[in-house]
PDB file of N, CA and C in Angstrom:
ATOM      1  N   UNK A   1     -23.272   5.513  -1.970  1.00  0.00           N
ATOM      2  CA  UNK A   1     -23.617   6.903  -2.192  1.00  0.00           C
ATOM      3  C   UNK A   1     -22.337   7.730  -2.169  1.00  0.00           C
ATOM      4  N   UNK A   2     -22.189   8.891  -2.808  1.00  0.00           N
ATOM      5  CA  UNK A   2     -20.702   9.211  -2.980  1.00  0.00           C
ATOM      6  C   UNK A   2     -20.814  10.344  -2.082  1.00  0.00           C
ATOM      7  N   UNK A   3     -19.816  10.430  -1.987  1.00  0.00           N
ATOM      8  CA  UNK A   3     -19.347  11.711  -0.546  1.00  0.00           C
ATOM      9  C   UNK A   3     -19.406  13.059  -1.421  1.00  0.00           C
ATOM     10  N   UNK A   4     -19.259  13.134  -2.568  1.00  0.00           N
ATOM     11  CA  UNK A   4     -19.207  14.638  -3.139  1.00  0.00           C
ATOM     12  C   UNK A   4     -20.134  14.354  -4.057  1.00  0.00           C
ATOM     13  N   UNK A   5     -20.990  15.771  -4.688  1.00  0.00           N
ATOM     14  CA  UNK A   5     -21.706  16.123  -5.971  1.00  0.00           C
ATOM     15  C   UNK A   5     -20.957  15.655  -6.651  1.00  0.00           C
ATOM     16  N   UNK A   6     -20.118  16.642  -6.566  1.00  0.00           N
ATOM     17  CA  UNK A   6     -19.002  16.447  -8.327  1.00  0.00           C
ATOM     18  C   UNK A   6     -17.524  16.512  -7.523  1.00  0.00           C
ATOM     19  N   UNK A   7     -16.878  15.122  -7.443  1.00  0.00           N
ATOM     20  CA  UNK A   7     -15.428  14.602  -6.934  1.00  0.00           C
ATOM     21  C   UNK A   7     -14.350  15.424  -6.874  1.00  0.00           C
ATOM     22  N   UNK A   8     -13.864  15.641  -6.568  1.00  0.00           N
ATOM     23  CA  UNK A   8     -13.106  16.765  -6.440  1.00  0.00           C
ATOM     24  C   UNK A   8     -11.773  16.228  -7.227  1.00  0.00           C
ATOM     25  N   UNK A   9     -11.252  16.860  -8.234  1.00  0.00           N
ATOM     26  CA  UNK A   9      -9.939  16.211  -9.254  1.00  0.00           C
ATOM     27  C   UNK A   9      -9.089  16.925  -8.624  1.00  0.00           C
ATOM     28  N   UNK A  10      -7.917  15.727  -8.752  1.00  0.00           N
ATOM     29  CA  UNK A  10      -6.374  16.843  -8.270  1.00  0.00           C
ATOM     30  C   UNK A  10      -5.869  16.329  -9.351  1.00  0.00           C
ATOM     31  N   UNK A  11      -4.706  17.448  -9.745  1.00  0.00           N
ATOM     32  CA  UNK A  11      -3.822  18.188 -11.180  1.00  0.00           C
ATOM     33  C   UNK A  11      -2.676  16.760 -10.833  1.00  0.00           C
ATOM     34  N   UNK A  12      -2.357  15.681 -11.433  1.00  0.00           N
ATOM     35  CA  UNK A  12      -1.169  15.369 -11.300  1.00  0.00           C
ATOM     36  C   UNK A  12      -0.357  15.476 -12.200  1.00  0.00           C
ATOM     37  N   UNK A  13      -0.304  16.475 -13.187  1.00  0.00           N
ATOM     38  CA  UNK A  13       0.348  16.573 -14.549  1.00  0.00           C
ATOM     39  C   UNK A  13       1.437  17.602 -14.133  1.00  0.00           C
ATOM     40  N   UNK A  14       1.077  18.775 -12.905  1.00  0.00           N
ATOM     41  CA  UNK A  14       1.900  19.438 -12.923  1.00  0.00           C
ATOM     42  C   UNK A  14       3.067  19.146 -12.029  1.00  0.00           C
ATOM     43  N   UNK A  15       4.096  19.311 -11.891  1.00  0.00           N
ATOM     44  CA  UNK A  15       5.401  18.993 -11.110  1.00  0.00           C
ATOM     45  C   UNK A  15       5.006  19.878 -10.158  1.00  0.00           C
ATOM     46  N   UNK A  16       5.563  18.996  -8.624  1.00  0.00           N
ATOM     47  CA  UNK A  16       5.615  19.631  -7.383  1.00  0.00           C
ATOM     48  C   UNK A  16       6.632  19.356  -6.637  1.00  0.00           C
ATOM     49  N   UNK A  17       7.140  18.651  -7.378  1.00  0.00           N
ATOM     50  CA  UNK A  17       9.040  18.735  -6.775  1.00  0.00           C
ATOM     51  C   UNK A  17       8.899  18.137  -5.544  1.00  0.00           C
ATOM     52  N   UNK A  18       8.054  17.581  -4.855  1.00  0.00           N
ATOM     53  CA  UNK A  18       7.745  16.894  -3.201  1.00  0.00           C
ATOM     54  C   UNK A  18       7.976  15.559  -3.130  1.00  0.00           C
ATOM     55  N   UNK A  19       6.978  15.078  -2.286  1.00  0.00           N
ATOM     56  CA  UNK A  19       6.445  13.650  -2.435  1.00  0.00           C
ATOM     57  C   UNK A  19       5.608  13.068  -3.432  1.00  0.00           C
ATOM     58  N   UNK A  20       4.135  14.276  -3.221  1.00  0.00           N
ATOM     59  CA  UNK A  20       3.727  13.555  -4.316  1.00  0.00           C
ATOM     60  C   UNK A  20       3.753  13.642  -5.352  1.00  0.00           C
ATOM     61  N   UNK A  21       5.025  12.969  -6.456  1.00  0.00           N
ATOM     62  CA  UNK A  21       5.510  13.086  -7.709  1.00  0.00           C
ATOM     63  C   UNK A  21       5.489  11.610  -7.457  1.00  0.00           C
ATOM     64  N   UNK A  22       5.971  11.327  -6.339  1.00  0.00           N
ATOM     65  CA  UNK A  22       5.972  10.071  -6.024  1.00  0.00           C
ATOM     66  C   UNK A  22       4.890   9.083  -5.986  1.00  0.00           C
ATOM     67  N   UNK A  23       3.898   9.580  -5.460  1.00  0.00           N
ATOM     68  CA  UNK A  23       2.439   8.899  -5.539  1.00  0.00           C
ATOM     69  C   UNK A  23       1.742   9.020  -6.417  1.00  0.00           C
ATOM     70  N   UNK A  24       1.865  10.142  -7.059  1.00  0.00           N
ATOM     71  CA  UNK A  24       1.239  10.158  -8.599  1.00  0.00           C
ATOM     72  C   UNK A  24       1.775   9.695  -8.997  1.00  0.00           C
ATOM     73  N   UNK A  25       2.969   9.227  -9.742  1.00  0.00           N
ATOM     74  CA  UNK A  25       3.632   8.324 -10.572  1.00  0.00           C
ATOM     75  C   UNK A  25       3.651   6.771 -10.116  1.00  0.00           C
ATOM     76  N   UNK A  26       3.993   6.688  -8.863  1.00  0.00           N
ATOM     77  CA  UNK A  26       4.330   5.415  -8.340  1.00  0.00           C
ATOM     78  C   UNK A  26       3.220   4.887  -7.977  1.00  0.00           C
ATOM     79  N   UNK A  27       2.410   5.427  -7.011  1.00  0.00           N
ATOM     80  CA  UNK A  27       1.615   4.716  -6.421  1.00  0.00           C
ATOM     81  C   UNK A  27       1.654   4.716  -4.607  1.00  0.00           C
ATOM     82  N   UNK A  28       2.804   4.939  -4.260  1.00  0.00           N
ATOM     83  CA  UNK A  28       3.415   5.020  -3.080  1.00  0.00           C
ATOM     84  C   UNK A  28       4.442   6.100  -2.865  1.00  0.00           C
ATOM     85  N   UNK A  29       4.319   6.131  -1.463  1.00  0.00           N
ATOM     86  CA  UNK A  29       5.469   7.612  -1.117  1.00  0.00           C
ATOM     87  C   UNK A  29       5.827   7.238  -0.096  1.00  0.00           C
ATOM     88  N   UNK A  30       7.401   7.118   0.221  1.00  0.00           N
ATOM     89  CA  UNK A  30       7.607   7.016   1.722  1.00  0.00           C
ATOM     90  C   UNK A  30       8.348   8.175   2.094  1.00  0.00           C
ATOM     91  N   UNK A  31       7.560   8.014   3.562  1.00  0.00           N
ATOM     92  CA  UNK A  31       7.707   9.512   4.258  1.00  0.00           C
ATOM     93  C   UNK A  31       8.201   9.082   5.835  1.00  0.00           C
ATOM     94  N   UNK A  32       9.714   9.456   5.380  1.00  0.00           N
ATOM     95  CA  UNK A  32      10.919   9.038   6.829  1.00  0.00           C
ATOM     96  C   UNK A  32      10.680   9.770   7.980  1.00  0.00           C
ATOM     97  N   UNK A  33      10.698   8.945   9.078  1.00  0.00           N
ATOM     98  CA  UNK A  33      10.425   9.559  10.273  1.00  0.00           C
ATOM     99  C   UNK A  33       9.146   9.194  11.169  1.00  0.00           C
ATOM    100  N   UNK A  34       8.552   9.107  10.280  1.00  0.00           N
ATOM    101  CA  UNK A  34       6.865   9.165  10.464  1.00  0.00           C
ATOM    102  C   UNK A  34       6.590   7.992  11.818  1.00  0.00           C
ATOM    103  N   UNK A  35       6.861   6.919  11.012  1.00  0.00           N
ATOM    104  CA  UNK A  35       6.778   5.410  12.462  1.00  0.00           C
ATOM    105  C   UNK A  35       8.345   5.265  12.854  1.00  0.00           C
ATOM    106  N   UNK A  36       8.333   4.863  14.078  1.00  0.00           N
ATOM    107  CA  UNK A  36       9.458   4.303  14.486  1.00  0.00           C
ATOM    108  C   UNK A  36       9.607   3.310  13.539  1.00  0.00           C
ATOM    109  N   UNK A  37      10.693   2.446  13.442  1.00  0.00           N
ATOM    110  CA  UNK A  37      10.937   0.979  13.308  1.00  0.00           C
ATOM    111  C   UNK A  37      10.135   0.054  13.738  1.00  0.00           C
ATOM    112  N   UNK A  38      10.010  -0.194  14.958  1.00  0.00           N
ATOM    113  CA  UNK A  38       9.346  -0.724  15.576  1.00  0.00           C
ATOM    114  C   UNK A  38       8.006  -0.677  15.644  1.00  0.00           C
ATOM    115  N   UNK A  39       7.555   0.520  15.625  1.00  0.00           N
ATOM    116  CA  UNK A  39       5.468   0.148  14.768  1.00  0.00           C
ATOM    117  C   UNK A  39       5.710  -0.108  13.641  1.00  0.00           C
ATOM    118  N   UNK A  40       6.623   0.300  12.218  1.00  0.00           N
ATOM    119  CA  UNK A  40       6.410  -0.161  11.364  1.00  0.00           C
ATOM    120  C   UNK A  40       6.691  -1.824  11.436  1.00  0.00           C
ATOM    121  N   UNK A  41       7.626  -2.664  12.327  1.00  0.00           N
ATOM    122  CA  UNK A  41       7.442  -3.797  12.065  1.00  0.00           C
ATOM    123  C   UNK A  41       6.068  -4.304  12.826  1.00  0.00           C
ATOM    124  N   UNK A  42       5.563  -3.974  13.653  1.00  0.00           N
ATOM    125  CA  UNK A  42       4.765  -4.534  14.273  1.00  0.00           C
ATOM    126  C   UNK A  42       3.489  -4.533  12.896  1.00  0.00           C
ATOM    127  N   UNK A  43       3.228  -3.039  12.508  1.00  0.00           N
ATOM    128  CA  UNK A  43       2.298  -3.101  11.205  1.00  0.00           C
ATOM    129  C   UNK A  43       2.486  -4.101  10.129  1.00  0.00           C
ATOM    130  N   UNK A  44       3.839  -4.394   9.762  1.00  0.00           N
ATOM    131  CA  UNK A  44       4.168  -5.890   8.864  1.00  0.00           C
ATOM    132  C   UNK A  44       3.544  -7.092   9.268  1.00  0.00           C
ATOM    133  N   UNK A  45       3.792  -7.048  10.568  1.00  0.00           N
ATOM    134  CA  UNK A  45       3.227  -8.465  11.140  1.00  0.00           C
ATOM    135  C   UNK A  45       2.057  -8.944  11.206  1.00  0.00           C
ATOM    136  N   UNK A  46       1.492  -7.446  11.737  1.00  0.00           N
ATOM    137  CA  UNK A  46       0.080  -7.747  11.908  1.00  0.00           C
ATOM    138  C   UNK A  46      -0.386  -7.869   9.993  1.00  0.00           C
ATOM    139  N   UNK A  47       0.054  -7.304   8.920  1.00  0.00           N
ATOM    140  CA  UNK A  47      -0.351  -7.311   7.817  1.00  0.00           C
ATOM    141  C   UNK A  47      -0.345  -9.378   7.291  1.00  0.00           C
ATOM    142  N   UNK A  48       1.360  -9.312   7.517  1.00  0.00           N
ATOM    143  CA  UNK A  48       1.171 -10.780   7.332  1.00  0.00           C
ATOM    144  C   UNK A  48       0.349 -11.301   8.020  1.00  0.00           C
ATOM    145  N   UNK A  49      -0.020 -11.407   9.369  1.00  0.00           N
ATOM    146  CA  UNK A  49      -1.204 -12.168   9.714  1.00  0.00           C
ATOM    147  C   UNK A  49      -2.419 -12.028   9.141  1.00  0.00           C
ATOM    148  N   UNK A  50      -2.763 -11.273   8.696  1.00  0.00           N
ATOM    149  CA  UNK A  50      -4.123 -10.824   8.065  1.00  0.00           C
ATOM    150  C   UNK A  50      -4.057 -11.376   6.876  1.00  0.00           C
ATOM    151  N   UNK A  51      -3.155 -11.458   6.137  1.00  0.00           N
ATOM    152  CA  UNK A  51      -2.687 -12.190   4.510  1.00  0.00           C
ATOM    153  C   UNK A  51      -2.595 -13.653   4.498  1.00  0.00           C
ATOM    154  N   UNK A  52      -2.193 -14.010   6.028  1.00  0.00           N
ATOM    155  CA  UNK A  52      -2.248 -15.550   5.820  1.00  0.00           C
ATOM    156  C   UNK A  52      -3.691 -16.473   6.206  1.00  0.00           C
ATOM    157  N   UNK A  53      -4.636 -15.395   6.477  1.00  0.00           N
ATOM    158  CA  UNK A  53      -5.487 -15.982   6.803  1.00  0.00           C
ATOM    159  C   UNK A  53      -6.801 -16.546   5.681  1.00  0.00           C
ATOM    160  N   UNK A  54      -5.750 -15.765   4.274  1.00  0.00           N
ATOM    161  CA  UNK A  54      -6.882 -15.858   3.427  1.00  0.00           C
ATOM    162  C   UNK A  54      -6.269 -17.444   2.779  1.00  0.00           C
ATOM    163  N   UNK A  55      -6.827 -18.008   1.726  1.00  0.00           N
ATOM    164  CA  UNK A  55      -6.595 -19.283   1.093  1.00  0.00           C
ATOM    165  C   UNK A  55      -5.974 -19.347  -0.295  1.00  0.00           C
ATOM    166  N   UNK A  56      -4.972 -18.091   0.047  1.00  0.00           N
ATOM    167  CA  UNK A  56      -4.337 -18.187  -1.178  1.00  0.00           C
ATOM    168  C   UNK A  56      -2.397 -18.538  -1.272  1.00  0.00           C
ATOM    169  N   UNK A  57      -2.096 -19.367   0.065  1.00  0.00           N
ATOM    170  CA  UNK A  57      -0.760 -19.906  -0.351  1.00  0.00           C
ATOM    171  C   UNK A  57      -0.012 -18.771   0.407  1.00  0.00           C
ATOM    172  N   UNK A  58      -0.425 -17.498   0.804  1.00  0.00           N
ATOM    173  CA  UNK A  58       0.724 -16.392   1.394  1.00  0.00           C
ATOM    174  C   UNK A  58       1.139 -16.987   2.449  1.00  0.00           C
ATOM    175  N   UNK A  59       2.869 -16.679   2.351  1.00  0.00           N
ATOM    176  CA  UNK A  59       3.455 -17.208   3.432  1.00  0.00           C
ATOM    177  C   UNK A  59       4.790 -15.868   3.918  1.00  0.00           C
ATOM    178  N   UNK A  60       4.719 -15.759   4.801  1.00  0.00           N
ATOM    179  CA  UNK A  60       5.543 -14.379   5.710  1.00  0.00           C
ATOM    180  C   UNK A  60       6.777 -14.856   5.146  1.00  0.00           C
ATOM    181  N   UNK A  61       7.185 -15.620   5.478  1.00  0.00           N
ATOM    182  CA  UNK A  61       8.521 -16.113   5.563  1.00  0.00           C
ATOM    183  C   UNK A  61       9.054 -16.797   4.011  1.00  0.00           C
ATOM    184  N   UNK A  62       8.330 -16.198   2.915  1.00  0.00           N
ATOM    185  CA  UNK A  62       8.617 -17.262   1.558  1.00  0.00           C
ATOM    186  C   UNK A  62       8.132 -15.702   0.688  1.00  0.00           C
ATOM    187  N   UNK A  63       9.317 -15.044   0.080  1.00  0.00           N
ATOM    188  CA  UNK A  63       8.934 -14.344  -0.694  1.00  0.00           C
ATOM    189  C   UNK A  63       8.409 -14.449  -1.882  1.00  0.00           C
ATOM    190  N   UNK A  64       8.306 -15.532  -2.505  1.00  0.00           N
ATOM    191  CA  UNK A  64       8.009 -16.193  -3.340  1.00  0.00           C
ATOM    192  C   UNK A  64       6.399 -16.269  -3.314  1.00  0.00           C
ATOM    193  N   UNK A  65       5.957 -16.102  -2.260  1.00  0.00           N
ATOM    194  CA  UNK A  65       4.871 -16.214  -1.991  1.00  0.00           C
ATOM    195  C   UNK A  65       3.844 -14.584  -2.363  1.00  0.00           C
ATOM    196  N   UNK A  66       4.788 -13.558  -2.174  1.00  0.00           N
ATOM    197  CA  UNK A  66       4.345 -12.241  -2.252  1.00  0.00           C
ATOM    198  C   UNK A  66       3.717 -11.359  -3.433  1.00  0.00           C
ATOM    199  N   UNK A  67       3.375 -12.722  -4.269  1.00  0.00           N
ATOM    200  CA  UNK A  67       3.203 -12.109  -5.671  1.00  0.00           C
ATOM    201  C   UNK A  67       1.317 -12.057  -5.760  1.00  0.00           C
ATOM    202  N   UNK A  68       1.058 -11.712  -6.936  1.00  0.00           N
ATOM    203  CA  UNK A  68      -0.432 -11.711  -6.971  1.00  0.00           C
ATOM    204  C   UNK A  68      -1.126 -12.791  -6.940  1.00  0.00           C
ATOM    205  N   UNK A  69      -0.272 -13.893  -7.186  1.00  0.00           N
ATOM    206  CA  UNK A  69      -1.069 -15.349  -7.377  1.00  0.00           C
ATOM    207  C   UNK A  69      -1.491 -15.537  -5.856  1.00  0.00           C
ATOM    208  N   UNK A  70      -0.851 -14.834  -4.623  1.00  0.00           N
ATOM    209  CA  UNK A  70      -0.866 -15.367  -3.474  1.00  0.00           C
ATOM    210  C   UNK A  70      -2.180 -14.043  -2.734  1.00  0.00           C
ATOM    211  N   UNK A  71      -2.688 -13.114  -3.490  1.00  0.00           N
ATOM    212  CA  UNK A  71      -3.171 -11.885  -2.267  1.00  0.00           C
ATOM    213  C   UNK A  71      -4.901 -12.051  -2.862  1.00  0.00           C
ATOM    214  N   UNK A  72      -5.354 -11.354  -2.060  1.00  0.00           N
ATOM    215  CA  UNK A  72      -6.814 -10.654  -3.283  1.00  0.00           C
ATOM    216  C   UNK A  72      -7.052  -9.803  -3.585  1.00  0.00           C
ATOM    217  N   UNK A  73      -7.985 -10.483  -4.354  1.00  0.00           N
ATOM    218  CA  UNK A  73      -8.433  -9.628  -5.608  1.00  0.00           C
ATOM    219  C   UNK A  73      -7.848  -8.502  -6.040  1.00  0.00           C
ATOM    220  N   UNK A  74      -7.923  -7.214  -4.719  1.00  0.00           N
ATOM    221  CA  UNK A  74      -8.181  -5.852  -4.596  1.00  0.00           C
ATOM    222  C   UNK A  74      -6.821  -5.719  -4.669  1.00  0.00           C
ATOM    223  N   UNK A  75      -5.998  -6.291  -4.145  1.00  0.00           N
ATOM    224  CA  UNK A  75      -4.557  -6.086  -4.247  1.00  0.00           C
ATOM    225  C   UNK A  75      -3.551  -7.104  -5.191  1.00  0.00           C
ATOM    226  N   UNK A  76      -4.425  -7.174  -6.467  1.00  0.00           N
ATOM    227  CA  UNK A  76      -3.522  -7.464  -7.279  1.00  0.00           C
ATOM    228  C   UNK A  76      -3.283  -6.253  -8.638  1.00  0.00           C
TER     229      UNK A  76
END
């Protein structure tokens, strides 16, 4: 069931000179400061663990591994 009547659109055509030029275009935005180092590695880890649990070959330590042949579905 959807959370709105009618979805609410945001403008990404117009320039906002910010971040998100970045996420509208890219897909991603990084925003410095935000985690220490240290939660952000802990969030890696825990991600790789969660990735290796599926049956598709991902391996932390094998970048080779990081491609779409290795994740699912949703994240290819």
């Amino acid at each position: 069931m959807p959370h709105y009547e009618s979805e609410p659109k945001i403008d990404t055509s117009s320039a906002t000179g910010d971040w998100r030029e970045n996420l509208f275009g890219n897909g991603v935005v990084v925003v410095k400061g935000v985690l220490s180092p240290e939660k952000a590695q802990s969030y890696q880890q825990r991600m790789f663990q969660w990735l290796k649990t599926f049956p598709y070959g991902f391996k932390a330590d094998n970048q080779s591994t990081w491609g779409k042949e290795h994740l699912l579905e949703h994240m290819k």
